[in-house]
C-alpha atoms as a PDB file:
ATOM      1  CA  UNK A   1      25.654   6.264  11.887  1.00  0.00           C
ATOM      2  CA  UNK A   2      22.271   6.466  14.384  1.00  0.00           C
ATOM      3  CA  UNK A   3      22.486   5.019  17.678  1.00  0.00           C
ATOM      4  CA  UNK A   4      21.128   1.875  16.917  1.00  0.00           C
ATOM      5  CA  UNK A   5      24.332   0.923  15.506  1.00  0.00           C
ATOM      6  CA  UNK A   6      25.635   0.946  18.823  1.00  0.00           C
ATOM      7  CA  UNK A   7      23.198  -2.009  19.531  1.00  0.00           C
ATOM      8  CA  UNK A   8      24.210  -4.504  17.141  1.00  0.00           C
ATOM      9  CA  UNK A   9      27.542  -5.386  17.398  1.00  0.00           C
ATOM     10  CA  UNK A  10      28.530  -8.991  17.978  1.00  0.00           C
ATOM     11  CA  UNK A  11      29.233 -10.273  21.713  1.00  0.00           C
ATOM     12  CA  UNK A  12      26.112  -8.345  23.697  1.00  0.00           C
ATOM     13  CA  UNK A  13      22.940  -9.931  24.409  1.00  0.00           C
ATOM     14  CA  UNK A  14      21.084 -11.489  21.686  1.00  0.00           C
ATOM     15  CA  UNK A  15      18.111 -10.028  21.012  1.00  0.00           C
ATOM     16  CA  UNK A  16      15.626 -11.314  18.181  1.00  0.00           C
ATOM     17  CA  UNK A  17      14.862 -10.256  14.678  1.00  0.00           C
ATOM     18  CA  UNK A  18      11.375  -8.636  15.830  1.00  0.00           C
ATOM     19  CA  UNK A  19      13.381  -6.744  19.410  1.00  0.00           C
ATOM     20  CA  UNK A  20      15.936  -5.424  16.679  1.00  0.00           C
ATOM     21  CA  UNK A  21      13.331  -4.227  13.969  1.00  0.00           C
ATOM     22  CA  UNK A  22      11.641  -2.662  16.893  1.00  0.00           C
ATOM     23  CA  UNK A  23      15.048  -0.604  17.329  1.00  0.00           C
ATOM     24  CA  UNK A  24      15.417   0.117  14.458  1.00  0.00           C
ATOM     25  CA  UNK A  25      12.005   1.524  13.691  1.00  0.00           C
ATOM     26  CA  UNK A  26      12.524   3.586  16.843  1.00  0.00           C
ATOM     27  CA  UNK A  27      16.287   4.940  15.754  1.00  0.00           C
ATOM     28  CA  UNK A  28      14.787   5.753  12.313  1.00  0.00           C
ATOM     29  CA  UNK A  29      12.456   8.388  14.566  1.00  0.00           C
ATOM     30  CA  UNK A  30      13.781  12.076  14.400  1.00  0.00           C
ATOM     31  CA  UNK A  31      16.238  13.455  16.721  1.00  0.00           C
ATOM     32  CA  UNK A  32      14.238  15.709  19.234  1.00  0.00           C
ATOM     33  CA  UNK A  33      14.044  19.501  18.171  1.00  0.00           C
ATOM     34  CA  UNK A  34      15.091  21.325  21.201  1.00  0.00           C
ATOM     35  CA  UNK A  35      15.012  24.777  19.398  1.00  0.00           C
ATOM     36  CA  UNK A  36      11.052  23.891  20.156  1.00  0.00           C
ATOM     37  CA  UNK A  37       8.947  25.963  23.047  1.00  0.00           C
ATOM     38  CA  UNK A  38       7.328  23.549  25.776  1.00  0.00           C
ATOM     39  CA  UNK A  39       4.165  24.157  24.384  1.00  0.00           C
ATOM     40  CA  UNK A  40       5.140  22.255  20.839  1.00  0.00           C
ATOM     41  CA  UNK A  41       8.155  19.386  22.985  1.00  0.00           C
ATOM     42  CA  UNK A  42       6.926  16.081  23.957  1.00  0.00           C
ATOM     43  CA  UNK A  43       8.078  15.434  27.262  1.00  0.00           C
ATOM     44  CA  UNK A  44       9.205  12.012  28.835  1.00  0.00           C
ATOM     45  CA  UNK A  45       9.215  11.765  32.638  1.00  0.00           C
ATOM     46  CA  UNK A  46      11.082   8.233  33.929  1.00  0.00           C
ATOM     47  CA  UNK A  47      11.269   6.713  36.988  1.00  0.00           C
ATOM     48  CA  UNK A  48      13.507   3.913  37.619  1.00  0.00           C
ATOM     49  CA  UNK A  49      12.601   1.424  40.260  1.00  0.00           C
ATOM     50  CA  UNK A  50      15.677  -0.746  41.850  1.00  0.00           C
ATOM     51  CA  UNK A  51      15.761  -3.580  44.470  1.00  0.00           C
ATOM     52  CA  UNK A  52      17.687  -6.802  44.672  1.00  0.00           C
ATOM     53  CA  UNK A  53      18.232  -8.719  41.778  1.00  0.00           C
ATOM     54  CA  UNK A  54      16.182 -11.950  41.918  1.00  0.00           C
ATOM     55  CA  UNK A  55      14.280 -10.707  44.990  1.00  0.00           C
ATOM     56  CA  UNK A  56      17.323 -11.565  47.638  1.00  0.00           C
ATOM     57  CA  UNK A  57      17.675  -9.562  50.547  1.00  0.00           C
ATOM     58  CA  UNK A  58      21.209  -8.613  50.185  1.00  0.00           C
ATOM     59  CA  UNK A  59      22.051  -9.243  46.923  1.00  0.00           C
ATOM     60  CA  UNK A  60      22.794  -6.988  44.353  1.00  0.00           C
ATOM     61  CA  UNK A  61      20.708  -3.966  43.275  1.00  0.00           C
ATOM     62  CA  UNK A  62      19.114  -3.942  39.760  1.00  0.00           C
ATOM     63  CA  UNK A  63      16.657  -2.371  37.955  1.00  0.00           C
ATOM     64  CA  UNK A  64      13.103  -4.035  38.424  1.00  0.00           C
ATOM     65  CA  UNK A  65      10.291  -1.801  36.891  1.00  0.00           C
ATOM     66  CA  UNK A  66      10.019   1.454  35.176  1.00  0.00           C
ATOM     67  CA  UNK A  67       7.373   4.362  34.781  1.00  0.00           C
ATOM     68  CA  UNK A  68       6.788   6.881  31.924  1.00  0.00           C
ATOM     69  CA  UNK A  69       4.551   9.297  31.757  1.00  0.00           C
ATOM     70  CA  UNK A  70       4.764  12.287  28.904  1.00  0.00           C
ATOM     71  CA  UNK A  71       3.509  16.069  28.981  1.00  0.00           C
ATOM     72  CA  UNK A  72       2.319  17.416  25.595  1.00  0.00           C
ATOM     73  CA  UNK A  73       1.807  20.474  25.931  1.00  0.00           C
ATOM     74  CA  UNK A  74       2.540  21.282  28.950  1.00  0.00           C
ATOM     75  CA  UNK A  75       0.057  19.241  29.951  1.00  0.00           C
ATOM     76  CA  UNK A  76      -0.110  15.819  31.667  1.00  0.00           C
ATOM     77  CA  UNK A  77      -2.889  12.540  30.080  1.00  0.00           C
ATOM     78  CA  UNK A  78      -2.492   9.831  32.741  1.00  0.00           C
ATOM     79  CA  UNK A  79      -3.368   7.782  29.704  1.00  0.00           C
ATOM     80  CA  UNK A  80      -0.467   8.772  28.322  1.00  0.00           C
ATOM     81  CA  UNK A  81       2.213   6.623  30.330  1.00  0.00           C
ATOM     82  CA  UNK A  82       3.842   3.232  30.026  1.00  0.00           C
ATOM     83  CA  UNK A  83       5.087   1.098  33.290  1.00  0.00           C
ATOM     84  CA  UNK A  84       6.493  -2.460  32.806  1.00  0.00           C
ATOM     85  CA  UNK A  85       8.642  -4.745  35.634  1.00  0.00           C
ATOM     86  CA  UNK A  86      10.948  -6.641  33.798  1.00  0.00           C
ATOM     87  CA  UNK A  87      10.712  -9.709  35.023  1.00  0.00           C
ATOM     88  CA  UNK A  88      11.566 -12.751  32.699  1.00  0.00           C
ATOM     89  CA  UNK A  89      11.636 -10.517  29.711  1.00  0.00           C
ATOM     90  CA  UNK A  90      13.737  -7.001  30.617  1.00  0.00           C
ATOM     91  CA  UNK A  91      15.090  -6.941  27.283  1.00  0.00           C
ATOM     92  CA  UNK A  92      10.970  -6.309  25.884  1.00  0.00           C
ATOM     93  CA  UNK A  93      10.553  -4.092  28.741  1.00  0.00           C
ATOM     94  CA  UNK A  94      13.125  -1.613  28.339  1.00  0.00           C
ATOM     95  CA  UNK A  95      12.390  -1.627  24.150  1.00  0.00           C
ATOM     96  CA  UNK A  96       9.231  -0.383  25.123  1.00  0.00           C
ATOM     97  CA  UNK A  97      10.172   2.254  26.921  1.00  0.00           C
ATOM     98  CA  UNK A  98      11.720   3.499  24.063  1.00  0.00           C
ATOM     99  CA  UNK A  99       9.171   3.250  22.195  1.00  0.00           C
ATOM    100  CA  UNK A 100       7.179   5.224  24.378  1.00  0.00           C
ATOM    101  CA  UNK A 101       9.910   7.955  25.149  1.00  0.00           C
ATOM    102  CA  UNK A 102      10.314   7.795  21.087  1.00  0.00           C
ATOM    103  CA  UNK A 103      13.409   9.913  21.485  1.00  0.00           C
ATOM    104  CA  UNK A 104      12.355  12.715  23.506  1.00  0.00           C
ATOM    105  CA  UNK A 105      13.965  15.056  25.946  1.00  0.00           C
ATOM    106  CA  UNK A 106      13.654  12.378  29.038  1.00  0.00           C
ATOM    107  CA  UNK A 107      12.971  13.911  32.875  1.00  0.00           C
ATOM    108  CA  UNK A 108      14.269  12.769  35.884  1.00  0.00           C
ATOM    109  CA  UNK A 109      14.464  13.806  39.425  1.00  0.00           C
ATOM    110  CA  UNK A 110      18.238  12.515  40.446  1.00  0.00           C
ATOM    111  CA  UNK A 111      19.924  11.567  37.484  1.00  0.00           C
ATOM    112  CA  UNK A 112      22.616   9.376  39.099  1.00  0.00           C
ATOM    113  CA  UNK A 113      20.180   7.174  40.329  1.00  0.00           C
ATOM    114  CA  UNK A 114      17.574   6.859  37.561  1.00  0.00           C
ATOM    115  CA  UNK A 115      19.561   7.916  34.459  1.00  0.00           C
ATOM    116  CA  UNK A 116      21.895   5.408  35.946  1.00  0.00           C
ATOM    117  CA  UNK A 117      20.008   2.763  36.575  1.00  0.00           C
ATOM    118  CA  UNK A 118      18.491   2.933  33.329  1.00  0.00           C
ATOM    119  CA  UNK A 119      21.837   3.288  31.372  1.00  0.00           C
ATOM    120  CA  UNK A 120      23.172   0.245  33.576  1.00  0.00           C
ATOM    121  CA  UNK A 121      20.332  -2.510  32.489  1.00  0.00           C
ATOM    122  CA  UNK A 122      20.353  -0.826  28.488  1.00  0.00           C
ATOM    123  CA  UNK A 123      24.129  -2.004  28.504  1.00  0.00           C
ATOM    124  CA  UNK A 124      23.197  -5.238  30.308  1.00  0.00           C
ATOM    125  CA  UNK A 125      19.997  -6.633  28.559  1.00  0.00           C
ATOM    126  CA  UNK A 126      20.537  -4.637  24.979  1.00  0.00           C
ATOM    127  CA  UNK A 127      23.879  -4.602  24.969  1.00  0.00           C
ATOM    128  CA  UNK A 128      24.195  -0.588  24.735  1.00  0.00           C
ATOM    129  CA  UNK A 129      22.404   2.484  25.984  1.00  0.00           C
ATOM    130  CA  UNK A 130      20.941   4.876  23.483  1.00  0.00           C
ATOM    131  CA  UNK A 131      21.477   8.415  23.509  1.00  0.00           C
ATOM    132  CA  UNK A 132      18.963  10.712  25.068  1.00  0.00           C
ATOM    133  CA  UNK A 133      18.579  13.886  26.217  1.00  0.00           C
ATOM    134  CA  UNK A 134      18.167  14.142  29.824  1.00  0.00           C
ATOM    135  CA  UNK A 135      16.928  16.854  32.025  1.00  0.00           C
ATOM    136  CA  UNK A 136      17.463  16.682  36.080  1.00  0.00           C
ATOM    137  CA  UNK A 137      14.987  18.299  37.962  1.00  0.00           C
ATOM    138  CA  UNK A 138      17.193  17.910  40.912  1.00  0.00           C
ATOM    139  CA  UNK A 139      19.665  20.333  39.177  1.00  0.00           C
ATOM    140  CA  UNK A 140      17.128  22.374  37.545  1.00  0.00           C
ATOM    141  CA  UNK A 141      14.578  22.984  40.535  1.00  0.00           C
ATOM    142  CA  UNK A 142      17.211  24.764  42.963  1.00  0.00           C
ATOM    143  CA  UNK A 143      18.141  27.593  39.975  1.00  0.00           C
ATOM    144  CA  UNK A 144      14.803  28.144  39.400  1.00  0.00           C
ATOM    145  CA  UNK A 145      12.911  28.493  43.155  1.00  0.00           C
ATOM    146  CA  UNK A 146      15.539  29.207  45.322  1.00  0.00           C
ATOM    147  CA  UNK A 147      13.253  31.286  47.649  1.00  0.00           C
ATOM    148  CA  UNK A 148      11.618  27.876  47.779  1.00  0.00           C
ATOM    149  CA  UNK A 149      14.340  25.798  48.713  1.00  0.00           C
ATOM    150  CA  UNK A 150      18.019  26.882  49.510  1.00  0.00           C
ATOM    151  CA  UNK A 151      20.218  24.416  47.260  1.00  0.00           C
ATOM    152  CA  UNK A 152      19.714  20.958  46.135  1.00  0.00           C
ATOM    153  CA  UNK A 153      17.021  19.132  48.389  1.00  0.00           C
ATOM    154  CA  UNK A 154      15.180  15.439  47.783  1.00  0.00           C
ATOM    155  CA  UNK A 155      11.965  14.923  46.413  1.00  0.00           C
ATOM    156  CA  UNK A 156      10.366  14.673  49.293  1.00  0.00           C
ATOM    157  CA  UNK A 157      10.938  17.944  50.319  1.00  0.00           C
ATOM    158  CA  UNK A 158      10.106  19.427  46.364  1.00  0.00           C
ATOM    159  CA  UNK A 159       7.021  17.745  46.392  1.00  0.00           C
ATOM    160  CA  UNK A 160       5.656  19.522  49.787  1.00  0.00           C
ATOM    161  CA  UNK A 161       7.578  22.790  48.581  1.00  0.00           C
ATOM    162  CA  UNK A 162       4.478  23.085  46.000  1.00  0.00           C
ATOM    163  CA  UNK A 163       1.494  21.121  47.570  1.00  0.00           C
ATOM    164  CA  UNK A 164       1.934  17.632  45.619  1.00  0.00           C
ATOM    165  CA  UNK A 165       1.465  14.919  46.794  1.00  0.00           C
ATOM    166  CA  UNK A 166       2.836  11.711  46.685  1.00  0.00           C
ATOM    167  CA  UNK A 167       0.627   8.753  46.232  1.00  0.00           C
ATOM    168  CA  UNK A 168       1.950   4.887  46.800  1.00  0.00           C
ATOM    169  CA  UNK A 169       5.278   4.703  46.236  1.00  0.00           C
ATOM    170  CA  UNK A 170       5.460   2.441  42.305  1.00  0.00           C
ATOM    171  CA  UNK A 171       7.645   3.398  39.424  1.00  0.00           C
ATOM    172  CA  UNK A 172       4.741   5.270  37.095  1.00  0.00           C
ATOM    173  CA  UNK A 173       3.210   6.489  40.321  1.00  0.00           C
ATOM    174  CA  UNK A 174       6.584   8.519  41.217  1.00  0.00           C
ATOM    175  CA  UNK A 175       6.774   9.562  37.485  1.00  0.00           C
ATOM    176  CA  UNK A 176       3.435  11.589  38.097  1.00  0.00           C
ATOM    177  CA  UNK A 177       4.746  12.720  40.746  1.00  0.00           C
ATOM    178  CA  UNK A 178       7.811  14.079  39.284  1.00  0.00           C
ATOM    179  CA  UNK A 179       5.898  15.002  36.380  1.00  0.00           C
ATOM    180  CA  UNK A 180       4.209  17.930  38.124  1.00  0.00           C
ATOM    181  CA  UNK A 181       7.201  19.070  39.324  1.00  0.00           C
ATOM    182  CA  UNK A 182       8.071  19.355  35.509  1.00  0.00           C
ATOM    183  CA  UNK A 183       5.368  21.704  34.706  1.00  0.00           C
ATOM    184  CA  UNK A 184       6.356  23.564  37.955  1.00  0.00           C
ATOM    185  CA  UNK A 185       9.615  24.268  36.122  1.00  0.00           C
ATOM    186  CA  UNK A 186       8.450  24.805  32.751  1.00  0.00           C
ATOM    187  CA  UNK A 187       5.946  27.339  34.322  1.00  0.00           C
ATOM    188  CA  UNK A 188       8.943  29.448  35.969  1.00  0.00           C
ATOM    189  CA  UNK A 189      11.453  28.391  32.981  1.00  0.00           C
ATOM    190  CA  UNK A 190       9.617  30.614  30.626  1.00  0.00           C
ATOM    191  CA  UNK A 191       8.664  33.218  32.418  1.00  0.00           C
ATOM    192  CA  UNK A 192      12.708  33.398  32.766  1.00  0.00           C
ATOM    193  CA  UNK A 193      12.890  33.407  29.445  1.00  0.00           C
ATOM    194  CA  UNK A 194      14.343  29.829  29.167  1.00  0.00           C
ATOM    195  CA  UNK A 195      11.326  29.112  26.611  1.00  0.00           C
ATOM    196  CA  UNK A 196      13.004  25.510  24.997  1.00  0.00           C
ATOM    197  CA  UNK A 197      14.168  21.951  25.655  1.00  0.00           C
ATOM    198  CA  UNK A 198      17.147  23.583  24.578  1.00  0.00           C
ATOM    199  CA  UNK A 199      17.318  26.650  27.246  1.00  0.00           C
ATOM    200  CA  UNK A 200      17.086  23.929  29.594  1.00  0.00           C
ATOM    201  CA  UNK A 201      20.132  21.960  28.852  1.00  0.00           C
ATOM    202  CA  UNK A 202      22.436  24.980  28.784  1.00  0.00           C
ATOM    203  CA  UNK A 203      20.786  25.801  32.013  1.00  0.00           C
ATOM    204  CA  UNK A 204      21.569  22.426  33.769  1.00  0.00           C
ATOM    205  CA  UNK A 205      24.842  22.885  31.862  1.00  0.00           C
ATOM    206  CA  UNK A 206      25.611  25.823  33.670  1.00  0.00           C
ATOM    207  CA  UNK A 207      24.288  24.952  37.101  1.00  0.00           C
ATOM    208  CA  UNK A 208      26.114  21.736  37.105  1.00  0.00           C
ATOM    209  CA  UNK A 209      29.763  23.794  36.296  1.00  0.00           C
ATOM    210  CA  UNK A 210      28.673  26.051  38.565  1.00  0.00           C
ATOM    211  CA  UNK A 211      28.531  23.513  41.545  1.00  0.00           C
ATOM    212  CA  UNK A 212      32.201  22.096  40.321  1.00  0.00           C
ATOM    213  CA  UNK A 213      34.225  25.274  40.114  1.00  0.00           C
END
């Protein structure tokens, strides 16, 4: 059973014969090799942008756009990205972002918030959220420069940490952003040895025990 399955079950949102195909064309994709160095993983930054629902001051908070942008190779295309608001149609939004992340590792700086948000409008507009691999940068930057920055900090502060700069604050703007601070950490990542997708997880695995014992 792939994770499409979790999808189509009667009672969630109805989506249409071509949104499902679409799923199911992206569930047929591989599972991500995380045995893989950076140089040969496909990596997915996401940024999640949130703001009242329906544009009412006051209301509740939902998920309104979304950025993407990938490194190959450790290296960042800018015409490699995907951004889409989702409007009057979130359920086509969020199926392309998929498509785009195509089941790679996913980045994010602050998981709670973006991994959340994300997971949050999946169940609501798709009627599940898929399972992805997801790396925090906010967990992962602190282990990795701590001569930089003493314990967990916010972006803000990683960004001028290493020179970068943050442009107009939009959802694939901010994905660039933490993008760079992605190849930040896969530049000090292997020179500690932590060479895969795979080191990675065990060492957010760790550092996130670490912080609960």
């Amino acid at each position: 059973m792939n994770w499409l399955s979790r999808f189509l079950p009667g009672g969630g949102p109805s989506l249409s014969p071509v949104q499902q195909g679409t799923l199911e064309t992206i569930a047929a994709l591989p599972a991500p090799d995380l045995n893989r160095v950076h140089y040969e993983t496909r990596y997915v930054v996401v940024n999640a942008e949130v703001g009242p629902e329906g544009g009412a001051e006051g209301g509740a908070r939902g998920l309104l756009a979304v950025g993407a942008v990938a490194i190959t190779q450790g290296l960042l295309h800018p015409d490699d990205a995907f951004q889409a608001r989702l409007g009057s149609a979130p359920a086509d939004a969020l199926i392309g972002l998929l498509r785009f992340i195509a089941r790679a590792p996913v980045v994010v700086f602050n998981a709670q918030f973006n991994q959340g948000s994300l997971e949050r409008a999946f169940e609501q507009h798709l009627g599940s959220a898929p399972v992805l691999e997801w790396l925090d940068l906010l967990v992962l930057l602190p282990s990795l420069y701590p001569e930089r920055i003493d314990g967990q900090a916010r972006m803000d502060a990683w960004l001028a940490a290493f020179g970068i700069q943050r442009l107009e604050r939009s959802a694939l703007l901010e994905a660039f952003a933490v993008a760079q601070l992605h190849q930040v950490v896969l530049a000090r990542a292997g020179a500690q040895g932590l060479t895969t997708a795979g080191d990675l997880v065990e060492a957010q695995s760790s550092r996130k025990w670490l912080r609960g014992a």
